[in-house]
Each structure stands twice: as structure tokens, then as C-alpha cells.
Protein backbone atom coordinates (compact mmCIF):
# COMPACT_ATOMS: atom_id res chain seq x y z
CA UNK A 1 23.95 -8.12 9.42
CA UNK A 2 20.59 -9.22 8.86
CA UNK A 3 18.45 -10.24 11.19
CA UNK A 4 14.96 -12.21 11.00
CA UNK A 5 12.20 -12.74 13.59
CA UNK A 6 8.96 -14.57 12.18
CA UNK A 7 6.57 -15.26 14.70
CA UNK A 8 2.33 -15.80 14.23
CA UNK A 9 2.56 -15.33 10.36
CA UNK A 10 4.54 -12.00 10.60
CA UNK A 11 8.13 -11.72 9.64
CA UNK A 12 10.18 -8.67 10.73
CA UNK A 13 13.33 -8.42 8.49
CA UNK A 14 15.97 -6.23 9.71
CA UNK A 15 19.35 -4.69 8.00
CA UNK A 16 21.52 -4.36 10.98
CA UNK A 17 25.02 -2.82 10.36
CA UNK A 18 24.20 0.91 11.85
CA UNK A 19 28.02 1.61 12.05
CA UNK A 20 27.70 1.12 8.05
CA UNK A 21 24.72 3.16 7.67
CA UNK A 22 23.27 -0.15 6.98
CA UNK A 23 25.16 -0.51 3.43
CA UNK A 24 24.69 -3.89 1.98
CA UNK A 25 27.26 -5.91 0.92
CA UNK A 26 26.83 -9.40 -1.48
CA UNK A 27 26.64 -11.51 1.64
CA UNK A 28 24.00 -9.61 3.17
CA UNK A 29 22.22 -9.01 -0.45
CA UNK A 30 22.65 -13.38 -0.54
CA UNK A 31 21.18 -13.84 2.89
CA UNK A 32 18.32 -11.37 2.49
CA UNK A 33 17.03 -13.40 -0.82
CA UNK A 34 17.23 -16.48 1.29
CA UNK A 35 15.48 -14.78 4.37
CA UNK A 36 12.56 -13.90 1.88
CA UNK A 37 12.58 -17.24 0.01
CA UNK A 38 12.34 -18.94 2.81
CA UNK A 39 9.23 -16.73 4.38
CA UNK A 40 7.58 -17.13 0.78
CA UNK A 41 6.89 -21.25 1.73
CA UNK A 42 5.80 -20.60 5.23
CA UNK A 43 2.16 -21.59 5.14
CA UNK A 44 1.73 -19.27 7.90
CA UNK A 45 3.01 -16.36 6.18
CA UNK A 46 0.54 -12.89 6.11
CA UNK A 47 2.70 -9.83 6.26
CA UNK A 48 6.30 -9.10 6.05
CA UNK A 49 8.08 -5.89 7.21
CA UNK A 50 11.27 -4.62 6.50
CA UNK A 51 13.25 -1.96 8.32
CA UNK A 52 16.45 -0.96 9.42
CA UNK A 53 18.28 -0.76 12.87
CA UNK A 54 19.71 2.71 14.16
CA UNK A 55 17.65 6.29 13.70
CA UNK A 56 19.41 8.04 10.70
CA UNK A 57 19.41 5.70 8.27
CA UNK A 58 17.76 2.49 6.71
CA UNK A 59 20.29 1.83 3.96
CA UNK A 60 23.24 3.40 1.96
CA UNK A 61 22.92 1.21 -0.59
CA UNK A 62 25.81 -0.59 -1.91
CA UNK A 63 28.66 -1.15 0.94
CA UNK A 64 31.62 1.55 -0.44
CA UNK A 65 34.48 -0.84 -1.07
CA UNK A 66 32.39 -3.96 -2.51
CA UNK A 67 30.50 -1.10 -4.98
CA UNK A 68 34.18 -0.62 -6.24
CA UNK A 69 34.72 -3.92 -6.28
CA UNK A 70 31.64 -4.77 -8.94
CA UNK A 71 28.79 -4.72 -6.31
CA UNK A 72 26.99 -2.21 -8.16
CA UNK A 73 25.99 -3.73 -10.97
CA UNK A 74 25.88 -7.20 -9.14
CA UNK A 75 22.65 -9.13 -10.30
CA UNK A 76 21.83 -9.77 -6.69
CA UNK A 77 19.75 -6.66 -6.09
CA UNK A 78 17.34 -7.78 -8.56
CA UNK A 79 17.28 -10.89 -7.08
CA UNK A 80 16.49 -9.13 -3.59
CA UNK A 81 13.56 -7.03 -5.12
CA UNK A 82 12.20 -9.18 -7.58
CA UNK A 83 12.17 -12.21 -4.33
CA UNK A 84 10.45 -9.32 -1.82
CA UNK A 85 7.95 -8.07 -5.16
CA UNK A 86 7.03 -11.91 -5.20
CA UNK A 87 5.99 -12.67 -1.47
CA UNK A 88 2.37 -13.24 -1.14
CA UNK A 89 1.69 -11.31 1.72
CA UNK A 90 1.28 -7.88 2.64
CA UNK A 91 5.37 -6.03 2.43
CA UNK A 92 5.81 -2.72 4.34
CA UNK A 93 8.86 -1.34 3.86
CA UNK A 94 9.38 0.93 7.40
CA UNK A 95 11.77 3.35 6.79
CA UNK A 96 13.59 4.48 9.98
CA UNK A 97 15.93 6.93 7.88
CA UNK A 98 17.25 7.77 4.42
CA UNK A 99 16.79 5.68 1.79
CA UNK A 100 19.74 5.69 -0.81
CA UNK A 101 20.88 4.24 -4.51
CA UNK A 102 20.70 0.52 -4.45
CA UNK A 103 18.68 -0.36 -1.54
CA UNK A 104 15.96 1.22 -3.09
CA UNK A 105 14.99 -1.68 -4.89
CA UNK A 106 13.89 -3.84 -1.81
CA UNK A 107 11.64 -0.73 -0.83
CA UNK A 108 10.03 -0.07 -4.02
CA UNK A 109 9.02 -3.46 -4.44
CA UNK A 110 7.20 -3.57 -1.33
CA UNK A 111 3.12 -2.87 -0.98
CA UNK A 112 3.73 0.15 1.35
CA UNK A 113 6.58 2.45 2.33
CA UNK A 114 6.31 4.54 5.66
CA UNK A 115 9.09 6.48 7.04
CA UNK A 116 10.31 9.12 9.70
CA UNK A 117 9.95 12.40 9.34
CA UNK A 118 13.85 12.47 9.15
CA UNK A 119 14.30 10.36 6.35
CA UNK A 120 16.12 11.82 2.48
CA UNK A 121 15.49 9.79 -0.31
CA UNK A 122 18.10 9.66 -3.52
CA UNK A 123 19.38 7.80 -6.23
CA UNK A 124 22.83 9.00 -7.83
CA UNK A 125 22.90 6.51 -10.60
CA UNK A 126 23.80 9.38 -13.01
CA UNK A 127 26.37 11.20 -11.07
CA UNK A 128 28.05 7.54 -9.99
CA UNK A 129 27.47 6.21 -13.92
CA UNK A 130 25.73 3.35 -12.96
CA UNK A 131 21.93 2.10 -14.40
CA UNK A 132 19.46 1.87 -11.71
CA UNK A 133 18.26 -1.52 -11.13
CA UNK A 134 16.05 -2.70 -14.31
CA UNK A 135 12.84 -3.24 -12.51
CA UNK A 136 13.57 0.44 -10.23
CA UNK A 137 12.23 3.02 -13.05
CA UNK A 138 9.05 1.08 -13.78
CA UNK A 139 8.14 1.22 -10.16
CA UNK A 140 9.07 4.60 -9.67
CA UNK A 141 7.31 5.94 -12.42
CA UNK A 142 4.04 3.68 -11.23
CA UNK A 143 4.27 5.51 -7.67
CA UNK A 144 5.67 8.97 -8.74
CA UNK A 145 5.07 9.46 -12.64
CA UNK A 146 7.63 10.17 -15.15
CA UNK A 147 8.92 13.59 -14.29
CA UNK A 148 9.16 12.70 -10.92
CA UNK A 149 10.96 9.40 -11.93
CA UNK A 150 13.55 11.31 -13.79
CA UNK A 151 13.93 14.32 -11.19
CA UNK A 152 15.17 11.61 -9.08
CA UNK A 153 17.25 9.42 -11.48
CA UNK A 154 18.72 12.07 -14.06
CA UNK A 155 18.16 14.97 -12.22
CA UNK A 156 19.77 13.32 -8.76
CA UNK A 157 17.34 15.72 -6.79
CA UNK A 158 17.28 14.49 -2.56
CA UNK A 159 13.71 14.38 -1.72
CA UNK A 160 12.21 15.33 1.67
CA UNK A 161 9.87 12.81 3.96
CA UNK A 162 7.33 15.33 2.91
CA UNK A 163 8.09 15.35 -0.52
CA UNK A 164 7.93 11.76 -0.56
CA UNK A 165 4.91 11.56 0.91
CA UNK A 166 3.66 14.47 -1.75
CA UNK A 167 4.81 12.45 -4.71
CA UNK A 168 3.32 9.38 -3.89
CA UNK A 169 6.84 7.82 -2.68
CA UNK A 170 5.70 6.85 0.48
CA UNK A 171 2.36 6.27 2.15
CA UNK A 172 2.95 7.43 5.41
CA UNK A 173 5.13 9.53 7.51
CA UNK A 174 5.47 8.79 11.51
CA UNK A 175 7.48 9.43 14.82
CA UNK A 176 10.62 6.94 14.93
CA UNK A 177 9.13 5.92 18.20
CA UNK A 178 5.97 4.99 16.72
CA UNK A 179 7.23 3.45 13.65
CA UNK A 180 7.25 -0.31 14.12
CA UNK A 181 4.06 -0.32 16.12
CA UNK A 182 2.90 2.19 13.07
CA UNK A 183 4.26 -0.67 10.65
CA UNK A 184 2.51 -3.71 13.17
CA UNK A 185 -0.80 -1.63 13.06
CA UNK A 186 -1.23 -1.52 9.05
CA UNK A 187 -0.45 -5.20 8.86
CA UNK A 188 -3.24 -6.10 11.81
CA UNK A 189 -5.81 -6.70 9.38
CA UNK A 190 -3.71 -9.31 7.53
CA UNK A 191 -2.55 -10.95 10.17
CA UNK A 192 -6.11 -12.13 11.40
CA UNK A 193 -6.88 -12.90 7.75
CA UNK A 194 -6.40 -16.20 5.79
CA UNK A 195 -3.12 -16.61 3.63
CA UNK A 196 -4.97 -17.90 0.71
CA UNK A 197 -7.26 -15.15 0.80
CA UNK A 198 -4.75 -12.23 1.65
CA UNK A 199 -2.53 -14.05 -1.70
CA UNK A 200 -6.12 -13.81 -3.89
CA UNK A 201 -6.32 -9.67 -2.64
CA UNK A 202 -2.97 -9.04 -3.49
CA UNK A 203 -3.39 -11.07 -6.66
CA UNK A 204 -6.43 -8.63 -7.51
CA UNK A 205 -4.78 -5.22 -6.40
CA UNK A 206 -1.52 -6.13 -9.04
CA UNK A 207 -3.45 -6.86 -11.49
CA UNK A 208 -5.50 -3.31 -11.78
């Protein structure tokens, strides 16, 4: 379901239920916020990635029959984002397919977002009835702007890798092959950097 490897300061955090499309369901919401509490008291800690296992999609969102069930509107996906927007390290969200409604959270409140070139982002809050997580619009309208913000949220537009990339979405697009090594590469620097140091930078870049 989810699965964690931390080794030399870098934690790889991985949503593993590909038959699922990688929905989420409360337990795996629950275990991700402990995965990421527990990498934000590593003293070791300098970059975090997140991803997804299987090549079409990184999350669904909410799992189908827990959404029904009150999942939707749980509390626990702001608990997921705001734990992933607090870690002190470098976050890169890599992206190994489409990005959907509730699991965009986690990747919005990373630093950086890369995907494949396959990858559809959406968010059919309007069409479903649901709000978006609180803290979702602020972010999206930091990366994107408003109009952009709302052509995804109101107007329940699917955007394109390259669109993504266009809008200010994502930061990078690259080959599935290539994406974890893509993902490793960006967080080299911080890796051979000092935590306190790397927490100070990130500190600095927030606060602008």
C-alpha cells in the first residue's frame, strides 16, 4: 500500500496499489502522515520523493467505495499535505502518471513536481460536489494563477503533461524510464548538503 525506503538522508515514498490506480484509502492516507512524520525527526533527513508504482497512473485520488463512504471530505488529506508542506527538506513529487482529485494535495505541497510525458492532470470537485482540499486553491493559484486555478477546479478542464508544464504545474517533464534517476538527480545537491542549512534555504525560498 505504501511503501518507504530511507536510506543516506533520502526517503523514497511510494503509493503502491497499481491494480487501484493507486487510489488512497483512510488507512493508506493514516500511514502516509506517519511515514512523513516520522522522516520529519530523522536528523539525517535532506530530500524526500514521492511517486507512484505502475506506468499510467500515480493516484486516483480517493479509493471509489471509501469516497462514498465519507472519504472525501475526510480531514486526513489535509493532514497528508499539510505533514509533506512541513518537511524540512527538499519534496519532489515524481509523477509516473495522472494525477487526479484528492491526491493532488500531497503533490502540490511538494517543492517540485516532474512527471511523464503520459501523465493528465484533473480535479472534478465541481462535477462530484465536493470542495477541494482547503489549502489546494491557494497553491494552485501560487503555481498556475487564478484563471488557471479555476479552469481546473470550476471549469473541470484535463490538462496535458505539456500543459502542465506550460502553466507552471509542473517543473519538469521526463521519460518514465528516466524518472526516478531524473527525481535522484535534482535532489543530488541536497543530499551532499547539511540539514540545518538545506532547512535555513527552504526557510528563505517560503518566505519570498
Amino acid at each position: 500500500m505504501i511503501e518507504c525506503d530511507s536510506r543516506d538522508g533520502l526517503w523514497t515514498v511510494t503509493l503502491n496499489r497499481p491494480e487501484k490506480a493507486n487510489s488512497l484509502t483512510a488507512d493508506m492516507l493514516s500511514q502516509l502522515v506517519d511515514v512523513v512524520m516520522a522522516a520529519t525527526v530523522d536528523p539525517h533527513l535532506r530530500a524526500l520523493i514521492l511517486t507512484g508504482s505502475g506506468d499510467k497512473v500515480f493516484s486516483a485520488g480517493a479509493d471509489l467505495d471509501e469516497a462514498r463512504a465519507g472519504l472525501a471530505t475526510s480531514p486526513l488529506w489535509e493532514q497528508v499535505s499539510g505533514a509533506v508542506a512541513g518537511l524540512p527538506c527538499l519534496t519532489i513529487a515524481a509523477l509516473n502518471g495522472t494525477l487526479a482529485g484528492g491526491a493532488f494535495g500531497m503533490a502540490l505541497a511538494c517543492d517540485l513536481r516532474i512527471a511523464v510525458p503520459q501523465a493528465r492532470f484533473f480535479y472534478p470537485v465541481a462535477k462530484l460536489g465536493f470542495l477541494p482540499q482547503p489549502s489546494d486553491p491557494g497553491r494552485l493559484v501560487a503555481l498556475m494563477g487564478p484563471a488557471r486555478a479555476k479552469l481546473l477546479l470550476l471549469g473541470g478542464q484535463k490538462f496535458s503533461a505539456d500543459e502542465a508544464l506550460a502553466f507552471g504545474l509542473i517543473d519538469r517533464i521526463t521519460l518514465p524510464e528516466h524518472l526516478m534517476d531524473q527525481a535522484r538527480d535534482i535532489a543530488h545537491d541536497a543530499l551532499t548538503g547539511k540539514p540545518d542549512v538545506l532547512r535555513q534555504i527552504k526557510a528563505m525560498c517560503n518566505a519570498g
